[in-house]
Structure formats: structure tokens, C-alpha cells
C-alpha atoms as a PDB file:
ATOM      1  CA  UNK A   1      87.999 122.480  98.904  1.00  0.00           C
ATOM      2  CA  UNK A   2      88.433 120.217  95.831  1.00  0.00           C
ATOM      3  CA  UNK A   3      89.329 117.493  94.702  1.00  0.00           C
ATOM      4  CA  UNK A   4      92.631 116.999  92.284  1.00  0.00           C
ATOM      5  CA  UNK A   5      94.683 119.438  94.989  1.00  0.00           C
ATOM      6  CA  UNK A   6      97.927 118.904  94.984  1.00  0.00           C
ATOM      7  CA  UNK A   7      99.835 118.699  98.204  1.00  0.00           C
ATOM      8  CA  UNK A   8     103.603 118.144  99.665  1.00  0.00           C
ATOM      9  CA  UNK A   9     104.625 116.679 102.613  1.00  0.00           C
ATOM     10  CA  UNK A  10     108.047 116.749 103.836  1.00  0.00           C
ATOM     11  CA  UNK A  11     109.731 114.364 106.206  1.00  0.00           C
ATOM     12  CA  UNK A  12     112.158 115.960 108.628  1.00  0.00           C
ATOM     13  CA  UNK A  13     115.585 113.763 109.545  1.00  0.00           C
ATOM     14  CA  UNK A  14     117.821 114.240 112.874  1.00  0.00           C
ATOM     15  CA  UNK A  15     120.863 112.259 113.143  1.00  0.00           C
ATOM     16  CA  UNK A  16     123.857 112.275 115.221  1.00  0.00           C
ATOM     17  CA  UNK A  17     124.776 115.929 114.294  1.00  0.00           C
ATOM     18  CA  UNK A  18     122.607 116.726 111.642  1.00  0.00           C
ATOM     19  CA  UNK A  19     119.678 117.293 109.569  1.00  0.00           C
ATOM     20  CA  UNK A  20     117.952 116.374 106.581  1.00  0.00           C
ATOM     21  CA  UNK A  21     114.370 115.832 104.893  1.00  0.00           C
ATOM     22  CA  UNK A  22     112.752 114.589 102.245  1.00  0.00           C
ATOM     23  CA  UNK A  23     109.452 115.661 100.694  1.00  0.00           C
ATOM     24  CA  UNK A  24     106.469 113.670  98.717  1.00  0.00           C
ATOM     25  CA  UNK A  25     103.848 114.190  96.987  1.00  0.00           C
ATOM     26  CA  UNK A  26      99.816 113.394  96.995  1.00  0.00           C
ATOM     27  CA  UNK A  27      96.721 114.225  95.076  1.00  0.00           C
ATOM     28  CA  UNK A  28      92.833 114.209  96.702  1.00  0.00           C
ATOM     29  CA  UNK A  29      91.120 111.806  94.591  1.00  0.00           C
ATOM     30  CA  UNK A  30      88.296 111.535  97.749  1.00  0.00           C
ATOM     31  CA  UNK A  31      87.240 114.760  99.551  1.00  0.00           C
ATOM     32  CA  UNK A  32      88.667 114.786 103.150  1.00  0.00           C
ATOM     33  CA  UNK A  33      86.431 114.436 105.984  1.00  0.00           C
ATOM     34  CA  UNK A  34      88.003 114.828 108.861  1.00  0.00           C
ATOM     35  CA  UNK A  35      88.595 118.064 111.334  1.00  0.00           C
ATOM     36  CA  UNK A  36      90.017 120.432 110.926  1.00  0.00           C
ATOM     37  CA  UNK A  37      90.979 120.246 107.756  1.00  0.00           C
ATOM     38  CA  UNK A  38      92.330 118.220 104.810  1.00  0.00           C
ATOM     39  CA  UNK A  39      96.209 119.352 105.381  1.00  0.00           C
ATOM     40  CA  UNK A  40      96.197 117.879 108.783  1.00  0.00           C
ATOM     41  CA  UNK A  41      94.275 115.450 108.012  1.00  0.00           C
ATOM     42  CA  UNK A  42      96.922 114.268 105.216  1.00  0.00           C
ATOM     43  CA  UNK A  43      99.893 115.091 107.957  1.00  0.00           C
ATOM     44  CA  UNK A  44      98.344 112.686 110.228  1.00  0.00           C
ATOM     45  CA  UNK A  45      97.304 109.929 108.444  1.00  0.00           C
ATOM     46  CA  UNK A  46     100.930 109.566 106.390  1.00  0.00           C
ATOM     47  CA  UNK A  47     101.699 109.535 110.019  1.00  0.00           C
ATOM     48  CA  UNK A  48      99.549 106.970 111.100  1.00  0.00           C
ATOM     49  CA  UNK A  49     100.167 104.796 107.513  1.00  0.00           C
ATOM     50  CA  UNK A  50     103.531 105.215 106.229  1.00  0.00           C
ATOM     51  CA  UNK A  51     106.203 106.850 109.575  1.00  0.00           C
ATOM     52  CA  UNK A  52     106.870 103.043 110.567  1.00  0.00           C
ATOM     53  CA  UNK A  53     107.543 101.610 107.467  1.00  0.00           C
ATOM     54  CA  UNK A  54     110.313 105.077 106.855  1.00  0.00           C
ATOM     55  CA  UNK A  55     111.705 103.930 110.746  1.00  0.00           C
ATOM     56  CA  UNK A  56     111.947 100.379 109.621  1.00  0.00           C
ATOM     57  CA  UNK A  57     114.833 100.980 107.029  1.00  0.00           C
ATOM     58  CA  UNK A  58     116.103 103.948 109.499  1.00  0.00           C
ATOM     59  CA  UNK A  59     119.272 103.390 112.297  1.00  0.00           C
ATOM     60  CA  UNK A  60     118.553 103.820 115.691  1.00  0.00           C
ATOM     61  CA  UNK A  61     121.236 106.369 115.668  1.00  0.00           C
ATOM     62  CA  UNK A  62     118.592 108.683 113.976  1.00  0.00           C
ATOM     63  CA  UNK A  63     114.871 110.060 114.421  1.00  0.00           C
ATOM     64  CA  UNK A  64     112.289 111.056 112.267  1.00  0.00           C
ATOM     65  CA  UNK A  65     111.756 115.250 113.917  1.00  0.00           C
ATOM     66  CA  UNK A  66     108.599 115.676 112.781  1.00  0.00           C
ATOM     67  CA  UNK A  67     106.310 115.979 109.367  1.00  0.00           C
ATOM     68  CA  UNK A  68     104.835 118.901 107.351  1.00  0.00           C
ATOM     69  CA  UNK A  69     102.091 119.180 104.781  1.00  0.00           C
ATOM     70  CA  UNK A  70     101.222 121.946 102.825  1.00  0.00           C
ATOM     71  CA  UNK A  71      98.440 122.178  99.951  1.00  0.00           C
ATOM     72  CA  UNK A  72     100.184 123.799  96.810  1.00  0.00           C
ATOM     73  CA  UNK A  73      97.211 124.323  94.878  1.00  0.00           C
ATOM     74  CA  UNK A  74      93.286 125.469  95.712  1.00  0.00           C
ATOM     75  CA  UNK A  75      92.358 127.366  98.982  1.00  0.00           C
ATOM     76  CA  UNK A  76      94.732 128.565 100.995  1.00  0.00           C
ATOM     77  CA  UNK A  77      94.756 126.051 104.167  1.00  0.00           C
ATOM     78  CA  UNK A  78      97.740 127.006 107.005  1.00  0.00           C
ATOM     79  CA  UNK A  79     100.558 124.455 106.566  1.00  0.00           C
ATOM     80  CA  UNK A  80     100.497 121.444 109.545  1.00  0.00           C
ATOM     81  CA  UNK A  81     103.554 120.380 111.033  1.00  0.00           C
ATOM     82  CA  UNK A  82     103.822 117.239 113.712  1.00  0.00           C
ATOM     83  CA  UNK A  83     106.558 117.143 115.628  1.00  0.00           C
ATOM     84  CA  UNK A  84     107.508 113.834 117.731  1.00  0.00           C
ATOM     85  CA  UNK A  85     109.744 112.946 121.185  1.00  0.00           C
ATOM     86  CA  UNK A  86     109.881 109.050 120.078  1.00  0.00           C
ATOM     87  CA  UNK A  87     110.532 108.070 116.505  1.00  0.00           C
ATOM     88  CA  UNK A  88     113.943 106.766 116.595  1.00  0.00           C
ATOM     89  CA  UNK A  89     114.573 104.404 113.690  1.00  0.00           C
ATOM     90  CA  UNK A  90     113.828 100.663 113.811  1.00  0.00           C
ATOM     91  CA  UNK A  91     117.654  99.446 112.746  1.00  0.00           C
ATOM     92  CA  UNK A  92     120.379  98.634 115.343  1.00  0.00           C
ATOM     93  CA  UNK A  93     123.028  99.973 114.359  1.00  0.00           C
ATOM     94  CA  UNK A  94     125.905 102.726 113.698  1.00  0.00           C
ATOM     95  CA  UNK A  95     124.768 104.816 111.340  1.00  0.00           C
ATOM     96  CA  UNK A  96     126.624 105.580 107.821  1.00  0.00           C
ATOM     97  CA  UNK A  97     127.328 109.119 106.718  1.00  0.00           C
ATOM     98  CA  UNK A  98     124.547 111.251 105.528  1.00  0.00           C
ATOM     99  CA  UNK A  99     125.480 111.955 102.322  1.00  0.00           C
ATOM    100  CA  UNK A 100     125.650 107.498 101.686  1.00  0.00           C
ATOM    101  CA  UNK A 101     121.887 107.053 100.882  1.00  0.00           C
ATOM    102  CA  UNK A 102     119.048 104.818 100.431  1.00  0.00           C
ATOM    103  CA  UNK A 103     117.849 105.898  97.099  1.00  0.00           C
ATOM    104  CA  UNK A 104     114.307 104.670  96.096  1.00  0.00           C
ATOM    105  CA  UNK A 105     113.054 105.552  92.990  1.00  0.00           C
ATOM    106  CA  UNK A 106     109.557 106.657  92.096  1.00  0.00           C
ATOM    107  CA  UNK A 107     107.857 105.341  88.876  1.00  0.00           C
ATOM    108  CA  UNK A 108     105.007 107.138  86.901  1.00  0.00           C
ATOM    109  CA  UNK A 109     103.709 106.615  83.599  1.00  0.00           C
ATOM    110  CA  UNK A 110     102.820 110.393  82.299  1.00  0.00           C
ATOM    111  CA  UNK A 111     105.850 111.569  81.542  1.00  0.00           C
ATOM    112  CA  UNK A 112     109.399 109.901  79.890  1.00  0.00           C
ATOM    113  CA  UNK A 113     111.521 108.305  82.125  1.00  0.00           C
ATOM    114  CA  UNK A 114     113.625 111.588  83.319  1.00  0.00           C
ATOM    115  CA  UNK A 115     110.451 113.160  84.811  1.00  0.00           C
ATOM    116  CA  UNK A 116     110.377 109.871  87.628  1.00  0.00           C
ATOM    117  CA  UNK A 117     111.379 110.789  91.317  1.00  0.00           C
ATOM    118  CA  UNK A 118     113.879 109.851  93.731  1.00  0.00           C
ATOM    119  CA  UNK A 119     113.917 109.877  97.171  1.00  0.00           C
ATOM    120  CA  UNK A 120     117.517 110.055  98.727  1.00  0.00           C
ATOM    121  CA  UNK A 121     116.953 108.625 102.896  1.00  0.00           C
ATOM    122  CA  UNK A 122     119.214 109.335 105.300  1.00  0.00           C
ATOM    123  CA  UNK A 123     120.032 106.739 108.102  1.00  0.00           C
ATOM    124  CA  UNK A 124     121.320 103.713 106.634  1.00  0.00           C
ATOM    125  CA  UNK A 125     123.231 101.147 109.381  1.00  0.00           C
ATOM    126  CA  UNK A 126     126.289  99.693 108.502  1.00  0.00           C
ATOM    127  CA  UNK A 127     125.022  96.204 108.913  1.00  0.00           C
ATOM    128  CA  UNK A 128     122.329  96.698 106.444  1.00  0.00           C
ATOM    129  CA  UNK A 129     125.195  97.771 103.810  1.00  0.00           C
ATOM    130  CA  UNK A 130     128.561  95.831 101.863  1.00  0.00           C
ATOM    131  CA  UNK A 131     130.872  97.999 100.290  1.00  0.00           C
ATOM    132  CA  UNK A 132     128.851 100.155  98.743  1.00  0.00           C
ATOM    133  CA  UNK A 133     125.876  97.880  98.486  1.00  0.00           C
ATOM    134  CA  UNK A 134     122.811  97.091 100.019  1.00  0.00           C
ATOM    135  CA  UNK A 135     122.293  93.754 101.526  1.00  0.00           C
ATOM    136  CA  UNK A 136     119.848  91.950  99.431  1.00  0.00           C
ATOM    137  CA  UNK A 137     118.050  90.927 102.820  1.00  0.00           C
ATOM    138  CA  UNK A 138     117.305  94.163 103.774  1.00  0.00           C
ATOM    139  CA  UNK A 139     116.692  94.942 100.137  1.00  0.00           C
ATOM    140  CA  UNK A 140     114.550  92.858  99.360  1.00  0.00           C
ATOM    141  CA  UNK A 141     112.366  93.144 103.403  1.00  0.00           C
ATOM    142  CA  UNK A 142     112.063  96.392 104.497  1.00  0.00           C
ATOM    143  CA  UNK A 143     112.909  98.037 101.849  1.00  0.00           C
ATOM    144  CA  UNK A 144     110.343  96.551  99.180  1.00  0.00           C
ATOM    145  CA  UNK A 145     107.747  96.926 102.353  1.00  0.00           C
ATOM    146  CA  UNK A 146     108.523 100.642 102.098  1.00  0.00           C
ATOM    147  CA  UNK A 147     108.503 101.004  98.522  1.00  0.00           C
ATOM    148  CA  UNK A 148     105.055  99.072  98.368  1.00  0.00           C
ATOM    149  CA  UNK A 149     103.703 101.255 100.833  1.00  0.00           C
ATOM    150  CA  UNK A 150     104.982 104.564  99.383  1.00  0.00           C
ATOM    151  CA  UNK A 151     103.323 103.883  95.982  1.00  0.00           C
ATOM    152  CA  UNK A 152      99.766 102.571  97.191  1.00  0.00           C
ATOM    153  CA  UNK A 153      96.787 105.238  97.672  1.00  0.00           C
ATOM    154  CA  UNK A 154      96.609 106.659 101.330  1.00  0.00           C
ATOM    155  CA  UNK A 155      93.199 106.445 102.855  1.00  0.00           C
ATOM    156  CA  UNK A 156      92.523 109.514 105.343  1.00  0.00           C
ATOM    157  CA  UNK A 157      92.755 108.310 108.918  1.00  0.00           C
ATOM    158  CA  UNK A 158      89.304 108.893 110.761  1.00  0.00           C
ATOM    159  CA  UNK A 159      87.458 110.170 107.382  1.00  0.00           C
ATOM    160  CA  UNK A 160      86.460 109.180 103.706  1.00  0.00           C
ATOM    161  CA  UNK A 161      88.964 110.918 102.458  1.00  0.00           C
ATOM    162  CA  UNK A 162      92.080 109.766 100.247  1.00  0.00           C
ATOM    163  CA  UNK A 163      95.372 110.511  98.368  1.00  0.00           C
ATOM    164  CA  UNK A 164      97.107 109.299  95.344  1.00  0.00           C
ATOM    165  CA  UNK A 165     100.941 109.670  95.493  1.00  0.00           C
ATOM    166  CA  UNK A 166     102.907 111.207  92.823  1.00  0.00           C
ATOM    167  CA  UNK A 167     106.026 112.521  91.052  1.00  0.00           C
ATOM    168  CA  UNK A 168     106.273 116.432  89.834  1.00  0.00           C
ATOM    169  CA  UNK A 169     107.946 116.615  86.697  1.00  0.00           C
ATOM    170  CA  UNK A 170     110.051 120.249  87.220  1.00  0.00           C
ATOM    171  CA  UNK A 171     109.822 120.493  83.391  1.00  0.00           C
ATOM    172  CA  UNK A 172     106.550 120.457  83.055  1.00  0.00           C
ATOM    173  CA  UNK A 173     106.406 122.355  86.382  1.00  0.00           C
ATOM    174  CA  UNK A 174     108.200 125.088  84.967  1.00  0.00           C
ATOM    175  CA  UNK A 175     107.383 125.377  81.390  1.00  0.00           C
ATOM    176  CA  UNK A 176     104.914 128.229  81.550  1.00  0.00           C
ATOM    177  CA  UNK A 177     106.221 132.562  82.610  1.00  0.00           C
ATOM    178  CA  UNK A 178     103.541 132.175  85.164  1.00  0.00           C
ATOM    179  CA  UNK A 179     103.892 130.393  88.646  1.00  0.00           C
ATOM    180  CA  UNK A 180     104.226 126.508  88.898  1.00  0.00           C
ATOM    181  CA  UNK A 181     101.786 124.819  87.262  1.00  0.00           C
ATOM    182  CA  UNK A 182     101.645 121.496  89.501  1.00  0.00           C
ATOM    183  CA  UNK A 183      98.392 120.188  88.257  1.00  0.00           C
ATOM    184  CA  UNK A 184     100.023 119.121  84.802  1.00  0.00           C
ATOM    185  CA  UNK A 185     102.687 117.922  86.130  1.00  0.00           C
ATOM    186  CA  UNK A 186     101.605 115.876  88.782  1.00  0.00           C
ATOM    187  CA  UNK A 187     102.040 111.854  87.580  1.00  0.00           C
ATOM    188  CA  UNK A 188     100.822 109.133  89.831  1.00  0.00           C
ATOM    189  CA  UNK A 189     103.208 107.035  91.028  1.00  0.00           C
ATOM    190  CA  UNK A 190     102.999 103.280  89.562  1.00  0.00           C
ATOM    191  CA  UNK A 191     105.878 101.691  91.986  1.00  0.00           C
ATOM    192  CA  UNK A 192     108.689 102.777  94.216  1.00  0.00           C
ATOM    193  CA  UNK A 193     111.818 100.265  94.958  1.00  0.00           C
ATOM    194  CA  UNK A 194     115.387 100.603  96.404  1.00  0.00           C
ATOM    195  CA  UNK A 195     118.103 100.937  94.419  1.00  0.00           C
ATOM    196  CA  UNK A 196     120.895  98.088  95.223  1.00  0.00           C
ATOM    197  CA  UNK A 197     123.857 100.595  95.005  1.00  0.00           C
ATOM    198  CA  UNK A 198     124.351 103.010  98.080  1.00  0.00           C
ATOM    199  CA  UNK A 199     123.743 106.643  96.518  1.00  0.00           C
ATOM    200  CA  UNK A 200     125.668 109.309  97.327  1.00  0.00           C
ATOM    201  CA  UNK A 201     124.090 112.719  97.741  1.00  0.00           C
ATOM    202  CA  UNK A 202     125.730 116.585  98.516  1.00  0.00           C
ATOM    203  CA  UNK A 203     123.297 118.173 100.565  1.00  0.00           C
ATOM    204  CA  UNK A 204     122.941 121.548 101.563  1.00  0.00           C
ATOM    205  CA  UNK A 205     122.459 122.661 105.358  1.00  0.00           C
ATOM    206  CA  UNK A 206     119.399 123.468 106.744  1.00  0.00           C
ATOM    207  CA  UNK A 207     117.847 123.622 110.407  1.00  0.00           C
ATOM    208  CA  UNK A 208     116.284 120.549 111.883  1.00  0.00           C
ATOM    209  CA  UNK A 209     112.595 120.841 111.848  1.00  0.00           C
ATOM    210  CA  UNK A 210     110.206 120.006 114.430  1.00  0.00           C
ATOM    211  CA  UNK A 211     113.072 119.763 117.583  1.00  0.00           C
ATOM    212  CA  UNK A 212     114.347 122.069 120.316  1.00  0.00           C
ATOM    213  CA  UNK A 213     117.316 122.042 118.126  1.00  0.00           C
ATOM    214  CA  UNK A 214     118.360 124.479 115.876  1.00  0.00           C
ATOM    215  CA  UNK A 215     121.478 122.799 114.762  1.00  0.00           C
ATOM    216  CA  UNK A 216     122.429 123.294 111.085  1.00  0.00           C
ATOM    217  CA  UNK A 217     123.333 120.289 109.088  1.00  0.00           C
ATOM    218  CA  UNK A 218     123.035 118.566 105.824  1.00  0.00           C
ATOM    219  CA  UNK A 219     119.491 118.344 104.056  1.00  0.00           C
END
């Protein structure tokens, strides 16, 4: 395996009556070296760095399903998915909608300012919100905890491995008549922070990942 692989890992949402997920993106800057192999390697230590810090801005009325990584580029390694009984998030609380989002956004420096990401999560409580607006408490807490912690290198649990995160420009993505060219467009992320204003996202149904379940809802 090599370094510079790209790889996605998706985060799988249940609430109430539905689904959704959200997916982000690393690069290997330091060979994994940890069994059995660098995709579950990266599965399990986003679990082990980053799942509490997504359950901290998450209500209580929702769970976290599982997690699934999958290497996009280099040899072909079988995709890892973690499921889990206990990761209810970390917010008393009801719940709002699942369309009314936390929407972070994702910085990078490669590309103009259309190419950054967003991430739209699911599960914000009504306490944490004010008409349409995100209590600058929360804001400025768990959220900036999370947005620090998305944006900083993740060191491999149990090896010498790490990953950069990153946002995929789709342009650059999708530019060439061949198949996606994710190297190039791969931009590490410089910062990630909550937007004040509730976002609101349509979002297509899917299954929920990772549970007994096989519930369709939005995603």
C-alpha cells in the first residue's frame, strides 16, 4: 500500500424514524501499521478519536449506527464497516427535524472558495437552537471542539500510521472522460466551524446502516 491514498469514511445516523449519514475524507501521509489493514485501521481509530466529539453536538433522541471506510484509490482493500449497540448522542433533548441541520463548513486552501466542503449533521436538540439559530454557547463549546477535531491530522490508533483530512473538489473530480480522479482533487482541510444559522437540507431516503433496521428514511 502507499502513501497519498485517498479514502472515505461515512458516518451512519438513526433517529427517531429515520436515517441519514455523512461522509469525510482522509489522505495517508504515514503508512499504516496496524492489522489487518489500513481501512480498518482508519475505521477504528476515527472511532476511537473523533465518534465522541460527533455525539457531543448529537440529541439523545438519536445514535450514531455505525461507520464505514473505504480506500478510493491504490489496492483494492474490502471496505470496513463498525456497527455499535451504544452511541446515543451526548445532548438531552427533543430532537429537531432532520432536514434543520448543523452545518459545519470545511476550509482548504487548493482550490477557490466553491471547491470547500460542508457537512450537514443531523440531531440537533431544541435547547441547543433559537429560532433558527444556534445558541452561541453551544456554538462556540461543542461545536468549535468538533470542528477543531475534524480538521487536525488523525494518528492511527495502535500503529504509526496517520491521516490528513480533506475536501474533494467534484470539479476537479470530474474534469477528465476517465474515472474520478481524487488524487488532484483532494485539498487538506485548514479549519472546520459551525455555521450560526440552522441549515436546512432535502435529503433523499436511504436504509439505516449498521442496525437490525432496515427502515428507509432521509439521508
Amino acid at each position: 500500500m502507499a502513501q497519498e491514498d485517498i479514502y472515505r469514511l461515512t458516518v451512519h445516523y438513526e433517529g427517531p424514524s429515520m436515517a441519514s449519514s455523512v461522509s469525510l475524507y482522509y489522505q495517508e501521509d504515514a503508512l499504516s501499521t496496524a492489522l489487518p489493514d489500513a481501512v480498518s485501521s482508519l475505521n477504528f481509530s476515527f472511532f476511537f478519536s473523533v465518534i465522541t466529539f460527533l455525539r457531543n453536538v448529537l440529541s439523545d433522541d438519536w445514535l450514531i449506527a455505525s461507520t464505514r471506510c473505504r480506500r478510493l484509490t491504490g489496492d483494492k482493500i474490502a471496505p470496513d464497516l463498525l456497527t455499535f449497540d451504544n452511541n446515543d448522542g451526548n445532548r438531552e433533548g427533543r430532537a429537531l427535524p432532520a432536514n434543520n441541520c448543523l452545518l459545519m463548513q470545511l476550509l482548504q486552501s487548493s482550490f477557490p472558495r466553491t471547491s470547500n466542503g460542508r457537512l450537514y449533521l443531523p440531531g440537533l436538540t431544541e435547547s441547543d437552537t433559537d429560532v433558527g439559530i444556534i445558541e452561541p454557547e453551544f456554538l462556540g463549546d461543542q461545536v468549535a471542539l468538533l470542528g477543531n477535531r475534524l480538521s487536525q491530522q488523525l494518528a492511527e490508533n495502535g500503529g504509526s500510521g496517520s491521516w490528513t483530512p480533506g475536501v474533494i473538489s467534484a470539479k476537479v473530480r470530474d474534469s477528465g472522460p476517465g474515472p474520478p480522479d481524487w488524487e488532484s482533487s483532494f485539498s487538506p482541510m485548514s479549519a472546520a466551524f459551525g455555521n450560526p444559522v440552522i441549515a436546512r437540507q432535502v435529503r433523499r431516503t436511504t436504509k439505516i446502516i449498521g442496525r437490525g433496521h432496515q427502515e428507509a428514511g432521509p439521508a
